[in-house]
N, C-alpha and C. Protein backbone atom coordinates (compact mmCIF):
# COMPACT_ATOMS: atom_id res chain seq x y z
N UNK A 1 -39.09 -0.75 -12.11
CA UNK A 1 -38.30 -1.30 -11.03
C UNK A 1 -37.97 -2.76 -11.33
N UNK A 2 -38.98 -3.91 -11.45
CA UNK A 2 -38.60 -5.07 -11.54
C UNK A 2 -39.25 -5.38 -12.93
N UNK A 3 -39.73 -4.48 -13.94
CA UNK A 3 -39.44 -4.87 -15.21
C UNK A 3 -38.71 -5.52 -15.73
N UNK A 4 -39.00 -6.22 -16.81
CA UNK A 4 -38.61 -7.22 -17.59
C UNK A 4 -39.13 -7.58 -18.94
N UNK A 5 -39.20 -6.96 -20.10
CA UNK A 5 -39.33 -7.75 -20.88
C UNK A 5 -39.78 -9.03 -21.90
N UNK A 6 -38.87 -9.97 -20.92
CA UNK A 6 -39.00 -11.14 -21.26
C UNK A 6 -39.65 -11.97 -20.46
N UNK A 7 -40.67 -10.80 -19.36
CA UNK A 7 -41.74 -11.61 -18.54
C UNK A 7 -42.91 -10.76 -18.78
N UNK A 8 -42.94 -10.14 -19.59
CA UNK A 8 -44.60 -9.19 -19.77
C UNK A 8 -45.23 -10.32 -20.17
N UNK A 9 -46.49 -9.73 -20.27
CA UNK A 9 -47.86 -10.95 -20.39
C UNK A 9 -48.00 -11.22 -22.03
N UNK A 10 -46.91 -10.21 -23.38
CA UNK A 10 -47.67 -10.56 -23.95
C UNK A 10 -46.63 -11.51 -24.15
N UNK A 11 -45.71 -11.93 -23.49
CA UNK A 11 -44.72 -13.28 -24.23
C UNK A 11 -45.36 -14.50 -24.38
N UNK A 12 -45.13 -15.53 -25.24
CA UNK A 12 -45.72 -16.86 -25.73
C UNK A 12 -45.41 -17.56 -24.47
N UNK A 13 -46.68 -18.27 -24.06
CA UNK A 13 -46.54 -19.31 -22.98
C UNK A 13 -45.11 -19.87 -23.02
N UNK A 14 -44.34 -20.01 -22.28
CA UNK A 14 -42.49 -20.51 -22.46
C UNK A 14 -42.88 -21.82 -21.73
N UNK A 15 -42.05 -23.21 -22.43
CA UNK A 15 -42.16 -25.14 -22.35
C UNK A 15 -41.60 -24.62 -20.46
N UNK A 16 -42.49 -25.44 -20.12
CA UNK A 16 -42.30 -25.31 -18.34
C UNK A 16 -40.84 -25.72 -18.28
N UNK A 17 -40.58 -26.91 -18.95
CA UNK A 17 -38.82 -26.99 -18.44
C UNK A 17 -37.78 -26.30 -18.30
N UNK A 18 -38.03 -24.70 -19.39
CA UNK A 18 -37.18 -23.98 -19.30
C UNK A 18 -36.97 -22.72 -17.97
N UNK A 19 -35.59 -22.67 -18.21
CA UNK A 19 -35.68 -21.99 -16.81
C UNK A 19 -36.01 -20.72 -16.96
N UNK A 20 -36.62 -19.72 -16.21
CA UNK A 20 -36.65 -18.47 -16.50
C UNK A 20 -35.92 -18.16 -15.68
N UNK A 21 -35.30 -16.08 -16.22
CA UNK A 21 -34.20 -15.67 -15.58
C UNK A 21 -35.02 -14.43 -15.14
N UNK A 22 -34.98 -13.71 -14.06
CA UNK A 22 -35.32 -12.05 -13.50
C UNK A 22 -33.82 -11.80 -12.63
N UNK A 23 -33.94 -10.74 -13.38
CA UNK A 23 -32.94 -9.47 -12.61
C UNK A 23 -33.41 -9.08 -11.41
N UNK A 24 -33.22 -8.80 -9.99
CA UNK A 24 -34.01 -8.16 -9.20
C UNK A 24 -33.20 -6.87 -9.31
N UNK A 25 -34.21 -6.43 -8.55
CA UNK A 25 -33.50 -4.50 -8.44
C UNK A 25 -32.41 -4.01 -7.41
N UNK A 26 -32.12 -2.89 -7.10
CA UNK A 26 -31.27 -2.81 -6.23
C UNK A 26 -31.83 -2.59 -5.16
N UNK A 27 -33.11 -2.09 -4.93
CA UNK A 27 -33.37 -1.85 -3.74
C UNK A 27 -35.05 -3.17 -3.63
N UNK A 28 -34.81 -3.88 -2.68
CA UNK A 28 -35.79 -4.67 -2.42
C UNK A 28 -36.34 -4.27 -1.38
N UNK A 29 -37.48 -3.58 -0.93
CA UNK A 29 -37.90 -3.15 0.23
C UNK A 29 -39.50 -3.29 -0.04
N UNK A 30 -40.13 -2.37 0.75
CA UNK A 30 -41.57 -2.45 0.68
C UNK A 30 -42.28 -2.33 -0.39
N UNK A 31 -41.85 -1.26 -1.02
CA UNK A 31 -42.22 -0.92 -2.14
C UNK A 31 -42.06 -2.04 -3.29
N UNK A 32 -41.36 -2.67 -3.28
CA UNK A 32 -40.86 -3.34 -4.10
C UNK A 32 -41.70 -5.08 -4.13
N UNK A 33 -42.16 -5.24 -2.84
CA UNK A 33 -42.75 -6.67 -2.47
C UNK A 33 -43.60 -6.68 -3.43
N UNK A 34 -44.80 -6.28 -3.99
CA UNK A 34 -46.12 -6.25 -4.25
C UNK A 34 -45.95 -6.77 -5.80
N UNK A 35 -45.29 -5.98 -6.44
CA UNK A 35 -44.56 -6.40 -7.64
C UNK A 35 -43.80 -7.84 -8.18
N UNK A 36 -42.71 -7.81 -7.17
CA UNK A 36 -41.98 -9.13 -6.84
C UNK A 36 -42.84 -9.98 -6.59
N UNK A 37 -43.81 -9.85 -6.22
CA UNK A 37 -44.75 -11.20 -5.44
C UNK A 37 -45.82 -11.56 -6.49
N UNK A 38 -46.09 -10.43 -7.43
CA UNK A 38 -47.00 -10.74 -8.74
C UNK A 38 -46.00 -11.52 -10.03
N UNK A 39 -44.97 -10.86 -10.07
CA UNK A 39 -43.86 -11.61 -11.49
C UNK A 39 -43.73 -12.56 -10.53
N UNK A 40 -43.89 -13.31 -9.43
CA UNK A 40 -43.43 -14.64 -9.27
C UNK A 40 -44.27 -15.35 -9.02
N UNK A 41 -45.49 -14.88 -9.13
CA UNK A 41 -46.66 -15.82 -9.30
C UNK A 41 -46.89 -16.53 -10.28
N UNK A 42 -46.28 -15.24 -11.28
CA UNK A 42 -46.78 -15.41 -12.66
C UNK A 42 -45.46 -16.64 -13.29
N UNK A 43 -44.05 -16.75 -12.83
CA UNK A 43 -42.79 -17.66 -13.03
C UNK A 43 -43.38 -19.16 -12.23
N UNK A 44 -44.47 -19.45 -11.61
CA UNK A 44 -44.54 -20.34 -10.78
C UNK A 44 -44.15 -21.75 -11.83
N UNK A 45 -43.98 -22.67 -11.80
CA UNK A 45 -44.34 -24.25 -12.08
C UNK A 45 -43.49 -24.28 -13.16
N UNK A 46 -42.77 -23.51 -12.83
CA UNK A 46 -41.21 -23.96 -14.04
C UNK A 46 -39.74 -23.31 -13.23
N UNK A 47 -38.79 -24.16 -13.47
CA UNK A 47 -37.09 -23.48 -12.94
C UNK A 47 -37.05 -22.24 -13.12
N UNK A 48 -36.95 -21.34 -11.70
CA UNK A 48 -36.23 -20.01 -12.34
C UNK A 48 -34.40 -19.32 -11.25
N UNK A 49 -34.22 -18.89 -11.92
CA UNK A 49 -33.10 -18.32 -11.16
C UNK A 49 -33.18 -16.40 -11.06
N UNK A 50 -33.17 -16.34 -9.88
CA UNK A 50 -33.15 -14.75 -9.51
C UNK A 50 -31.44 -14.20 -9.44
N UNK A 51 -31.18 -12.81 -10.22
CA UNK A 51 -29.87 -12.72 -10.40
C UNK A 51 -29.79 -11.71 -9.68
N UNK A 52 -29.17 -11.74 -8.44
CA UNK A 52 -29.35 -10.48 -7.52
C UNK A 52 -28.00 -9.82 -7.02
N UNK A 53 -27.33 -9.73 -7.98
CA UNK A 53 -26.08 -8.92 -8.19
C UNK A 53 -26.07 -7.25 -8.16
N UNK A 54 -27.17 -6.79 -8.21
CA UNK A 54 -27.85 -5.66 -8.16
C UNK A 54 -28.02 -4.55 -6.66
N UNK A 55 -28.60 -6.15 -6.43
CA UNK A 55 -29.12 -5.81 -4.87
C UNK A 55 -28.40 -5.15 -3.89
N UNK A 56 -28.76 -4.18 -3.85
CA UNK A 56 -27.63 -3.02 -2.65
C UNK A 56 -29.26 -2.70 -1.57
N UNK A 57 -30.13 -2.88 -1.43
CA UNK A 57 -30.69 -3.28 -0.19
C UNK A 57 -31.99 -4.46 -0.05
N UNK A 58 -32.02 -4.66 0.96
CA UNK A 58 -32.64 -5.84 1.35
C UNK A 58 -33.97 -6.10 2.32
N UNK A 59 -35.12 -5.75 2.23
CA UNK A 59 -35.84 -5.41 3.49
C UNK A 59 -36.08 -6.64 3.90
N UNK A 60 -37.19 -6.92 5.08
CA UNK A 60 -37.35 -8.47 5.64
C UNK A 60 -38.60 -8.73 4.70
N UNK A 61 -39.22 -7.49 4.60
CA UNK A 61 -40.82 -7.83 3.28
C UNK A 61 -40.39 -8.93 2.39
N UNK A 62 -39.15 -8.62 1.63
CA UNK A 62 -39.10 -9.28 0.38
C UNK A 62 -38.29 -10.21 0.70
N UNK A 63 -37.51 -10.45 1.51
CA UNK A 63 -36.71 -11.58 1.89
C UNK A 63 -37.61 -12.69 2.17
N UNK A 64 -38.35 -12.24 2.88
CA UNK A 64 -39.72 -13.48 3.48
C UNK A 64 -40.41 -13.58 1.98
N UNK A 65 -40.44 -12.86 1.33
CA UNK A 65 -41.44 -13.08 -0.23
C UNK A 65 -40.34 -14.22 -0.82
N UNK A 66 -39.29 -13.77 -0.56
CA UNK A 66 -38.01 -14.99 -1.24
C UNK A 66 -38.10 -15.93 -0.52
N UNK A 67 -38.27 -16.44 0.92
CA UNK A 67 -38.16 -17.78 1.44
C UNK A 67 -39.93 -18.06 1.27
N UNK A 68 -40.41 -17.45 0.99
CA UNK A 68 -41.83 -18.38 0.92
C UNK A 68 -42.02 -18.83 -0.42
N UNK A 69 -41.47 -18.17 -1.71
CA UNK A 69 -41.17 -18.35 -3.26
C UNK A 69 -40.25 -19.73 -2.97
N UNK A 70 -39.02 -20.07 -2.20
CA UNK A 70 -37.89 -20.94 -2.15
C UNK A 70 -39.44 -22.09 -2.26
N UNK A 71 -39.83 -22.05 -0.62
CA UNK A 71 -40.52 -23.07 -0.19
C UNK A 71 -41.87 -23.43 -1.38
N UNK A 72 -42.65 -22.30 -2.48
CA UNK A 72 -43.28 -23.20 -3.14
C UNK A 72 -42.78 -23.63 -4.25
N UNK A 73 -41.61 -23.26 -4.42
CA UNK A 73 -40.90 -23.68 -5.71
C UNK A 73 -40.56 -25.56 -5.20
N UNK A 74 -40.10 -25.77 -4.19
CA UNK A 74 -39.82 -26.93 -4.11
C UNK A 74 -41.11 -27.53 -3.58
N UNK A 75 -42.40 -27.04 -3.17
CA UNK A 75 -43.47 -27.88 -2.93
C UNK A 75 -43.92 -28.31 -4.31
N UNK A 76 -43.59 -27.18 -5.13
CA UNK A 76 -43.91 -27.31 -6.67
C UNK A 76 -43.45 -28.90 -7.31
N UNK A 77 -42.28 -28.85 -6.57
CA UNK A 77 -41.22 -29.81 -7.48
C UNK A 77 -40.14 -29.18 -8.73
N UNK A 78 -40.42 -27.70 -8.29
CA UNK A 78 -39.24 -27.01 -9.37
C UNK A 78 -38.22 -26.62 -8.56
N UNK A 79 -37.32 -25.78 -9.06
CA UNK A 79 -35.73 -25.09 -8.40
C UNK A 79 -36.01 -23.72 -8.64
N UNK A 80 -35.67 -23.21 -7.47
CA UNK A 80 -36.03 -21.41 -7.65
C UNK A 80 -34.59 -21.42 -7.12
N UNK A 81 -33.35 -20.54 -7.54
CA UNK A 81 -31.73 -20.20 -6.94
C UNK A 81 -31.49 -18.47 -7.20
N UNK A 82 -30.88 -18.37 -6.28
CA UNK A 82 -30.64 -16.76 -6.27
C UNK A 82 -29.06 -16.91 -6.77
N UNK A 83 -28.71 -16.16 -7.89
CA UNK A 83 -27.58 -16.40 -8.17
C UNK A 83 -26.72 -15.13 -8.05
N UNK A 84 -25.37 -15.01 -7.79
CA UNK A 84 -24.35 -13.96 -7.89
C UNK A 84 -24.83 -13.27 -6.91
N UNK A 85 -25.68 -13.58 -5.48
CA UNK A 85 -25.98 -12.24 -4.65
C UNK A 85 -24.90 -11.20 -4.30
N UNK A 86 -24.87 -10.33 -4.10
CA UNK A 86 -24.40 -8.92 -3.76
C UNK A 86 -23.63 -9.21 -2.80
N UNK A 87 -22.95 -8.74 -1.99
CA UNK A 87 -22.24 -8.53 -0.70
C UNK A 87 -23.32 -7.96 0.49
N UNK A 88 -23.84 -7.07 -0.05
CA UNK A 88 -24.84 -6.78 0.81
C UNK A 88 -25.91 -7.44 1.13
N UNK A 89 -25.99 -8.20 0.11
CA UNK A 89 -27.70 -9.03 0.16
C UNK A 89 -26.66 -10.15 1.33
N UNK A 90 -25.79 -11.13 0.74
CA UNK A 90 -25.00 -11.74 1.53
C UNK A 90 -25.20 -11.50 3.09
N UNK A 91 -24.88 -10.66 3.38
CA UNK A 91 -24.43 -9.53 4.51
C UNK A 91 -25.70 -9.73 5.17
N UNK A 92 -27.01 -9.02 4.30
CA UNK A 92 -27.98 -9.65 5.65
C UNK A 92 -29.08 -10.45 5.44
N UNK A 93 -28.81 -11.05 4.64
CA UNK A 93 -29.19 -13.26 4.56
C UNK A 93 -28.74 -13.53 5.47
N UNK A 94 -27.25 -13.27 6.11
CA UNK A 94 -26.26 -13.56 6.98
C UNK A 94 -26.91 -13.26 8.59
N UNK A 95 -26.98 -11.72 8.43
CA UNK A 95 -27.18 -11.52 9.84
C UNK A 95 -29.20 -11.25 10.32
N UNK A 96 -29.64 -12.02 9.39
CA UNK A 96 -31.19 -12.58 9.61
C UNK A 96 -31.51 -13.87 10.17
N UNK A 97 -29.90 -14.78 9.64
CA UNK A 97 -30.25 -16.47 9.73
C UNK A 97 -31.10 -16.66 8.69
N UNK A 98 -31.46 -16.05 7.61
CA UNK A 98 -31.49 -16.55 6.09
C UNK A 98 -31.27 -17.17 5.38
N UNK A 99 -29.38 -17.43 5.36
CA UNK A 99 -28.36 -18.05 4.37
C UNK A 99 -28.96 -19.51 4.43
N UNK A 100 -29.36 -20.29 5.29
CA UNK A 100 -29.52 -21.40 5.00
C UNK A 100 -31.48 -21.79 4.33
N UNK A 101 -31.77 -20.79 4.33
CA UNK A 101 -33.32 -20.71 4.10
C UNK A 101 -33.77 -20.67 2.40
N UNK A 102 -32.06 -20.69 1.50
CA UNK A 102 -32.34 -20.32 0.32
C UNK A 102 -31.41 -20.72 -0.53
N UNK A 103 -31.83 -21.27 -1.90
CA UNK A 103 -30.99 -21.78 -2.60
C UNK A 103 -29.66 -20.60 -3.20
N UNK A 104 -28.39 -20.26 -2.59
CA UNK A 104 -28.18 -19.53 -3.31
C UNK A 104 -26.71 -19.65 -3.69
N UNK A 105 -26.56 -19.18 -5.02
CA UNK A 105 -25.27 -19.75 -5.56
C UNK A 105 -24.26 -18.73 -6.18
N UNK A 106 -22.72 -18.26 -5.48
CA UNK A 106 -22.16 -17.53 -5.40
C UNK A 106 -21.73 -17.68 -7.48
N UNK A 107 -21.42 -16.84 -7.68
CA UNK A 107 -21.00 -17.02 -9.50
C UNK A 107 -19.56 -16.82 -9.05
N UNK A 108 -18.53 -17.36 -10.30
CA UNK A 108 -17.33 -16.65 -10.92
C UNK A 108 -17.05 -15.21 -11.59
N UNK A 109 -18.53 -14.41 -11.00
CA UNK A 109 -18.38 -12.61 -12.10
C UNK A 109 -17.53 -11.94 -10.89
């Protein structure tokens, strides 16, 4: 589901400055928190950007896992941004009162 690659454990410690990138999945719901909430433990104390172009649903589990990730990324002193969200994710960031709870940045795709 939220595999990756280029975040398994056996990758070489990566220079904190760089940013890391995760794909999220399309469906973010319950199932999905427990996971999400371990790979972003593990992204903590360096820039990352979440690419959630994917995302065709949205539960409040993982949305709240995303505004509490926003909030330690900047207690951190790093930048956590959701980039290219979906229409749907849009849609209910929107009708939660979300949109302003999160760094997120529409792309040119």
């Amino acid at each position: 589901m939220l595999s990756n690659p280029e975040l398994s454990a056996a990758s070489a410690a990566p220079d904190p400055a760089q940013v890391r990138r995760l794909d999220l999945p399309a469906r973010l719901d319950s199932n999905a928190a427990e996971e999400l909430a371990s790979i972003l433990q593990g992204l903590r104390h360096r820039p990352l950007v979440l690419d959630a172009r994917a995302v065709d649903q949205a539960g409040a589990l993982c949305l709240q896992l995303l505004v509490s990730a926003q909030r330690q990324w900047q207690a951190d002193g790093e930048t956590l941004s959701i980039e290219s969200p979906s229409t749907r994710l849009t849609g209910t960031l929107g009708l939660l009162g979300l949109s302003d709870h999160l760094n997120v940045t529409e792309t040119g795709e």
